[in-house]
Structures are given as structure tokens and as C-alpha cells.
PDB file of N, CA and C in Angstrom:
ATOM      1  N   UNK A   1     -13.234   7.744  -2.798  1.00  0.00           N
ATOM      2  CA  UNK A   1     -13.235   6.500  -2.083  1.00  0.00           C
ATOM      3  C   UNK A   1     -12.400   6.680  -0.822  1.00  0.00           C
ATOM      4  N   UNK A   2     -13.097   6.170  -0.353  1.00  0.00           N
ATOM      5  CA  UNK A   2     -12.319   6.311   1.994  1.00  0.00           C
ATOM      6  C   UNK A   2     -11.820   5.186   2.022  1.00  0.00           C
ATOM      7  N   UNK A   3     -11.114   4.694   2.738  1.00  0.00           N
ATOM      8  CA  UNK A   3     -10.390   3.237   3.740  1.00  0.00           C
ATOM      9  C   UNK A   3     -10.735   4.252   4.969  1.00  0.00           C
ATOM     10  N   UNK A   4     -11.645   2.919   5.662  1.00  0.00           N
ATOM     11  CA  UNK A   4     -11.062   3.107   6.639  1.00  0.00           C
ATOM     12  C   UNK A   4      -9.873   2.196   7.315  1.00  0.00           C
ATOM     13  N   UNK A   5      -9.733   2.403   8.711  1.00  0.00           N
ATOM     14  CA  UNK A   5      -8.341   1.940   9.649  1.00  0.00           C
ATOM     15  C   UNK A   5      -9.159   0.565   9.694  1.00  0.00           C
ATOM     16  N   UNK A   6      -8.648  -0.308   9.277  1.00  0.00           N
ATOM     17  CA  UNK A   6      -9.469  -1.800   9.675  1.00  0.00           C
ATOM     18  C   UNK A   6      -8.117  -2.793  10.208  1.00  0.00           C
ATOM     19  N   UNK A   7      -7.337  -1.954  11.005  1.00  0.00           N
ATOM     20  CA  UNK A   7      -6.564  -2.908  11.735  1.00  0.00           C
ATOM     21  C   UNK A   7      -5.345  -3.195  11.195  1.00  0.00           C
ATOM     22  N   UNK A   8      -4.945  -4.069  11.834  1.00  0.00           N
ATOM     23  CA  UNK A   8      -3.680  -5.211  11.637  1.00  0.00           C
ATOM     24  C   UNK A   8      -3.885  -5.846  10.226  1.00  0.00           C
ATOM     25  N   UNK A   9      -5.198  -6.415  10.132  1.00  0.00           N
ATOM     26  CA  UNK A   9      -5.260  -7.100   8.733  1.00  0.00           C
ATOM     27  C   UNK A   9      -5.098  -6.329   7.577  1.00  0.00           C
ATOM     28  N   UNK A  10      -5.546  -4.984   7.634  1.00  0.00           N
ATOM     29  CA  UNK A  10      -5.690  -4.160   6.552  1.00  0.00           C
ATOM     30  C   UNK A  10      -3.846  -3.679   6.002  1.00  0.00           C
ATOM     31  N   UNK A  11      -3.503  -3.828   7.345  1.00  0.00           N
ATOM     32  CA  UNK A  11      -1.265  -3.569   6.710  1.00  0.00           C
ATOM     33  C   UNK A  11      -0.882  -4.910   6.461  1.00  0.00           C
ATOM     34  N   UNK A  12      -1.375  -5.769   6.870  1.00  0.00           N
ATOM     35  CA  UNK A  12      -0.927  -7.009   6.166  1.00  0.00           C
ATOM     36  C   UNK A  12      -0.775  -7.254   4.822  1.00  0.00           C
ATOM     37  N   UNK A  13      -2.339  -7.177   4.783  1.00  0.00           N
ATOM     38  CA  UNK A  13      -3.114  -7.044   3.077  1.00  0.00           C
ATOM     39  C   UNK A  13      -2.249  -5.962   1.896  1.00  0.00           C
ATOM     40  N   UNK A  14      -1.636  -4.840   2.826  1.00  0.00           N
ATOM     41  CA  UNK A  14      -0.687  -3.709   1.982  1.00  0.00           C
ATOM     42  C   UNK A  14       0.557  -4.133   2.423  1.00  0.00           C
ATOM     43  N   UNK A  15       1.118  -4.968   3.008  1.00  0.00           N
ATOM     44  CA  UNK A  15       2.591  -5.619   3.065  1.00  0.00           C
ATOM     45  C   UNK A  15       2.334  -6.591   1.951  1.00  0.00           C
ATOM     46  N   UNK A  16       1.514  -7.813   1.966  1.00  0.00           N
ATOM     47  CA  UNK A  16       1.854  -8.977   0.571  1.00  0.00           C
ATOM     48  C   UNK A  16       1.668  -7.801  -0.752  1.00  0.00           C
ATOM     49  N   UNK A  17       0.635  -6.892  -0.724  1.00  0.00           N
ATOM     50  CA  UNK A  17       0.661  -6.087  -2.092  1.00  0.00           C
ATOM     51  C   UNK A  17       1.851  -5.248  -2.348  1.00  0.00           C
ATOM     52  N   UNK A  18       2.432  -4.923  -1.422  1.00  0.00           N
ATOM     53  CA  UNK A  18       3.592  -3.953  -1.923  1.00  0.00           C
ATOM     54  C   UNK A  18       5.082  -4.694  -1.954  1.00  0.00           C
ATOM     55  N   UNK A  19       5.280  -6.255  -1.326  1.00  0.00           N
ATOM     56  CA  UNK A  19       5.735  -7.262  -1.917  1.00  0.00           C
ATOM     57  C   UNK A  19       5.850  -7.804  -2.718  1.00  0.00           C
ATOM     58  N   UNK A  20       4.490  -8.107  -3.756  1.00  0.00           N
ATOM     59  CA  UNK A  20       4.447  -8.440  -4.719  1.00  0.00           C
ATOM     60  C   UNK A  20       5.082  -7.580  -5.544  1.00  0.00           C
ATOM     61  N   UNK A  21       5.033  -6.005  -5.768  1.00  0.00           N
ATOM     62  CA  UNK A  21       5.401  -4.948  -6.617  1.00  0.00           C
ATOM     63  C   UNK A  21       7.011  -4.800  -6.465  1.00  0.00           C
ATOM     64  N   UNK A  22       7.324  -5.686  -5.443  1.00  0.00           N
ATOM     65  CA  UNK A  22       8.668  -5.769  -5.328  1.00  0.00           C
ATOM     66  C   UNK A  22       9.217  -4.629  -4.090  1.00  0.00           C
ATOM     67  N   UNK A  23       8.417  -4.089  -3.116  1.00  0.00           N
ATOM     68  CA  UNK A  23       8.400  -2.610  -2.008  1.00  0.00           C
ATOM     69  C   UNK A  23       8.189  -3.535  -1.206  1.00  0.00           C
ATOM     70  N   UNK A  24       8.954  -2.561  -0.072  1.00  0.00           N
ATOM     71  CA  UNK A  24       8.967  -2.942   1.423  1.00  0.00           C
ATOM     72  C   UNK A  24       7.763  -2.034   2.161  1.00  0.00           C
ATOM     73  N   UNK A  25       6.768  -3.040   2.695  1.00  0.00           N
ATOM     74  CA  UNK A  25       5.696  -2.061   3.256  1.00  0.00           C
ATOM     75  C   UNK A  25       6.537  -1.358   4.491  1.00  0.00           C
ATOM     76  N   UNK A  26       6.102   0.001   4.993  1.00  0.00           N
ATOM     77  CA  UNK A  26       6.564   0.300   5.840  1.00  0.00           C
ATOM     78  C   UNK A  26       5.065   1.141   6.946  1.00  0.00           C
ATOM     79  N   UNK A  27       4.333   1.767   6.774  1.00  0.00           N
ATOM     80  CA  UNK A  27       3.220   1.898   7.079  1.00  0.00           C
ATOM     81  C   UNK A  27       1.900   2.798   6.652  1.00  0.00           C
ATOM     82  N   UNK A  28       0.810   2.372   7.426  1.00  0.00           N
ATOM     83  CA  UNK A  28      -0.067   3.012   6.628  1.00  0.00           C
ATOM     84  C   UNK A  28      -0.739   4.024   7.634  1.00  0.00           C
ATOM     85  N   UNK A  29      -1.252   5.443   7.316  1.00  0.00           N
ATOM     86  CA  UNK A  29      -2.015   6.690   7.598  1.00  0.00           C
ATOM     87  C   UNK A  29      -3.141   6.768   7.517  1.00  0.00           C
ATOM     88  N   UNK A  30      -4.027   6.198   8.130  1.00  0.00           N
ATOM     89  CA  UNK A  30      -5.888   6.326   8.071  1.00  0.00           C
ATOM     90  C   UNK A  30      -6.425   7.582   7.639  1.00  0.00           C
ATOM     91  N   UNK A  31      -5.339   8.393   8.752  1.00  0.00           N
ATOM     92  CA  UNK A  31      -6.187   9.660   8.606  1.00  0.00           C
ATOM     93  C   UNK A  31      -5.757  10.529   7.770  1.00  0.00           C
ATOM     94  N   UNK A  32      -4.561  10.256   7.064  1.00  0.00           N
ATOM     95  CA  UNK A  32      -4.089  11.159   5.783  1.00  0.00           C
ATOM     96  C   UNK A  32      -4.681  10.120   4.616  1.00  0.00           C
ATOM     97  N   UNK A  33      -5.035   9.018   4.640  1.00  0.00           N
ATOM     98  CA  UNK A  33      -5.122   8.067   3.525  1.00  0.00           C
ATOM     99  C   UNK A  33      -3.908   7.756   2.645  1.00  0.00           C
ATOM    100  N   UNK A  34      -2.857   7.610   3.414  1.00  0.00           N
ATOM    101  CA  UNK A  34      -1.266   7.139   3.029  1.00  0.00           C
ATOM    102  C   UNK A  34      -0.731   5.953   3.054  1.00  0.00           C
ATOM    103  N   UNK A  35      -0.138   5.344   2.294  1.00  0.00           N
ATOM    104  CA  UNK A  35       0.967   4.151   2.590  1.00  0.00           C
ATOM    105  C   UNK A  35       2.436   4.447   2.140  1.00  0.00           C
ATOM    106  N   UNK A  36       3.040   4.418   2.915  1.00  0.00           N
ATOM    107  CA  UNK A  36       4.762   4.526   2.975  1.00  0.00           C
ATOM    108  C   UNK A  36       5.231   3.250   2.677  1.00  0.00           C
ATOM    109  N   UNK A  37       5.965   3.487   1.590  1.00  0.00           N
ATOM    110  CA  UNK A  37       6.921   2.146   1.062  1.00  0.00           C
ATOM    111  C   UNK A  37       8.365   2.782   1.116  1.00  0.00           C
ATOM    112  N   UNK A  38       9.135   1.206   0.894  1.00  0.00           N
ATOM    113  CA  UNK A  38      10.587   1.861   0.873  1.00  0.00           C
ATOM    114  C   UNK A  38      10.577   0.712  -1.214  1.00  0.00           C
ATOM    115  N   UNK A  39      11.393   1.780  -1.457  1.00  0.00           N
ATOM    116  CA  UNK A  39      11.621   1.105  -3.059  1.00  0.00           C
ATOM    117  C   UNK A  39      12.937   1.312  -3.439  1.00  0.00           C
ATOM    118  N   UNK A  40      13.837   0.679  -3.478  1.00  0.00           N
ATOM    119  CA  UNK A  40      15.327   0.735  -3.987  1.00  0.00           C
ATOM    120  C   UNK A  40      15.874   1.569  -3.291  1.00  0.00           C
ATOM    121  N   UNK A  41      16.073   1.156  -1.559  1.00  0.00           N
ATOM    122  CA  UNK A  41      16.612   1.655  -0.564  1.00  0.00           C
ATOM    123  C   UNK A  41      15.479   3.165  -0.405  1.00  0.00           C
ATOM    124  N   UNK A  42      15.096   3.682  -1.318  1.00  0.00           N
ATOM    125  CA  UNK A  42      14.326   5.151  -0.592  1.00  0.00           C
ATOM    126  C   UNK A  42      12.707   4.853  -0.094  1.00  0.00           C
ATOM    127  N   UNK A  43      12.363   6.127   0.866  1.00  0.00           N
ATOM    128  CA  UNK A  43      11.139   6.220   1.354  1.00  0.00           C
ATOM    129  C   UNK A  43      10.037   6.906   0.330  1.00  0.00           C
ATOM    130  N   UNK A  44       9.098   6.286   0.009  1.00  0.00           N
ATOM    131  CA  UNK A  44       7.595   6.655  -0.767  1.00  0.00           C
ATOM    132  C   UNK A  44       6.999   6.906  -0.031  1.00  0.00           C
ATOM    133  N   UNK A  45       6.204   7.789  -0.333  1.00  0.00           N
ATOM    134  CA  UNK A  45       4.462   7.650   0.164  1.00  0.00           C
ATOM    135  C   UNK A  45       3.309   7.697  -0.797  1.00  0.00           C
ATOM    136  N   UNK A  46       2.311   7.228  -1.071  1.00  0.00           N
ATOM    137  CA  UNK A  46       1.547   7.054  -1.891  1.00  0.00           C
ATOM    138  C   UNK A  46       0.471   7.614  -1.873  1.00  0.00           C
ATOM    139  N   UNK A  47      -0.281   7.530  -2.310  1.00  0.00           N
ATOM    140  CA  UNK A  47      -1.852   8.063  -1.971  1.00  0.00           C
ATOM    141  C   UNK A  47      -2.694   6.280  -1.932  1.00  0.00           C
ATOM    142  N   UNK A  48      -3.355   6.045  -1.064  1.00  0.00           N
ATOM    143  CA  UNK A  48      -3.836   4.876  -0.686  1.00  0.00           C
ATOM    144  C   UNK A  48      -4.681   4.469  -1.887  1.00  0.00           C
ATOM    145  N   UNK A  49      -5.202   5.297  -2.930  1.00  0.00           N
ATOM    146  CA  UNK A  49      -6.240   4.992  -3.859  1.00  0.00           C
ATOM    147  C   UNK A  49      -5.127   4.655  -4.952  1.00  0.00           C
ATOM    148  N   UNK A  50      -4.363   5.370  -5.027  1.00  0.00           N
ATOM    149  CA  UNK A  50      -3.110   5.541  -5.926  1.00  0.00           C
ATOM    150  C   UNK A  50      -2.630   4.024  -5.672  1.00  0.00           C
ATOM    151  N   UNK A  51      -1.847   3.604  -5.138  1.00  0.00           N
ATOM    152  CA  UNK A  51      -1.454   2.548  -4.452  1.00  0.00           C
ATOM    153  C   UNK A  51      -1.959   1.301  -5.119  1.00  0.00           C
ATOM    154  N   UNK A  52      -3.235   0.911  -4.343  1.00  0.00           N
ATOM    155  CA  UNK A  52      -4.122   0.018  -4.822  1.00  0.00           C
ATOM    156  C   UNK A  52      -4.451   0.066  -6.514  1.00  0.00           C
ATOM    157  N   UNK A  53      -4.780   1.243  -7.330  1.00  0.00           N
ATOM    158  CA  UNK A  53      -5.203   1.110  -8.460  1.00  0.00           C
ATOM    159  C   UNK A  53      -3.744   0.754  -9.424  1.00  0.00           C
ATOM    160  N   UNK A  54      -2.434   0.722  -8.549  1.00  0.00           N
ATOM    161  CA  UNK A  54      -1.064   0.490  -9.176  1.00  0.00           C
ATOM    162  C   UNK A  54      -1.019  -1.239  -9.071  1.00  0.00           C
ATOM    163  N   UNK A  55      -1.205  -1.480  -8.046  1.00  0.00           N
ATOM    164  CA  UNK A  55      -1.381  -2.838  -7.374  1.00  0.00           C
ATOM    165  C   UNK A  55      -2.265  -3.522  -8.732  1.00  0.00           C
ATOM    166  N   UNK A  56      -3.589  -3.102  -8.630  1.00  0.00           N
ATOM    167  CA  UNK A  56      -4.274  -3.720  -9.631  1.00  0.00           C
ATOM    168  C   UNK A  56      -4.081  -3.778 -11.112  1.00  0.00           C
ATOM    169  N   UNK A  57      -3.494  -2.827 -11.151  1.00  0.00           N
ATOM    170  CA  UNK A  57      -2.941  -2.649 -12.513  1.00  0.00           C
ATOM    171  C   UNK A  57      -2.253  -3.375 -13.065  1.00  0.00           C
ATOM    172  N   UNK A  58      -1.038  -3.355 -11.904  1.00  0.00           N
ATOM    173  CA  UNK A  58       0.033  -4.955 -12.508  1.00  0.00           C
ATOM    174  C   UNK A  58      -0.090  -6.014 -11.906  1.00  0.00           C
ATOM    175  N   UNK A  59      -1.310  -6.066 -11.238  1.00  0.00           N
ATOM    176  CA  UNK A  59      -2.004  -7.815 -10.937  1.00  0.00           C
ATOM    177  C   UNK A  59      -3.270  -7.688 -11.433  1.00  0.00           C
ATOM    178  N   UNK A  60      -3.878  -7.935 -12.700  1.00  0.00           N
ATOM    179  CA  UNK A  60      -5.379  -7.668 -12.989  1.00  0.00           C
ATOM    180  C   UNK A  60      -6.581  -8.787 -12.007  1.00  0.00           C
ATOM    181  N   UNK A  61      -5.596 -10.289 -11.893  1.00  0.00           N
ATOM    182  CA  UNK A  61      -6.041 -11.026 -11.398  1.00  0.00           C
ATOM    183  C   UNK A  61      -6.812 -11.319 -10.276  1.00  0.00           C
ATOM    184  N   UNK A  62      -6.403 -10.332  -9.114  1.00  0.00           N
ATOM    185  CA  UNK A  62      -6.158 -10.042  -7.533  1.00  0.00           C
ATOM    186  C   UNK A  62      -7.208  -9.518  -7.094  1.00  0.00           C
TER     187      UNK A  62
END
């Protein structure tokens, strides 16, 4: 599965999700397919599929 770069809305959409998980969005990589969080003061990076299927996991609802 790809993302593409769909803008401003698309880091928004991964700022309220990585809020909810309790992470500070910090940004996202189109072309690596990355999102960088900060989590209890340190820097993450995720895998963008990774990410989302964590997201969904502990929001089934969403």
C-alpha cells in the first residue's frame, strides 16, 4: 500500500491521529513513506503503514 503526498490535510489527519495515541506529530516523508513522532520527550519514526494499522488498532472505531 502507497500514500501518496496529499498535502496539508494529509499531516493534519496524522497530527489528530498521533494525538489521540498520546504523540506529538512532528512530520511526514512521501517519499520514504515515514511519519516522525516525538513520544515521551524522544524522536520516532514509523513506517506510514505501520503507523496507521497502530492507530486503528487502538481506535477500531475511526
Amino acid at each position: 500500500m502507497k500514500f501518496s503526498d496529499l498535502g496539508r490535510g494529509a499531516r493534519i489527519e496524522l497530527a489528530k491521529m498521533a494525538k489521540q495515541l498520546g504523540m506529538k506529530f512532528i512530520g511526514y516523508n512521501p517519499a520514504a513513506q515515514q511519519v516522525s513522532l516525538e513520544h515521551q520527550g524522544k524522536g520516532v519514526t514509523y513506517a506510514l503503514e505501520e503507523f496507521v494499522a497502530h492507530y486503528q488498532k487502538a481506535w477500531p472505531s475511526a
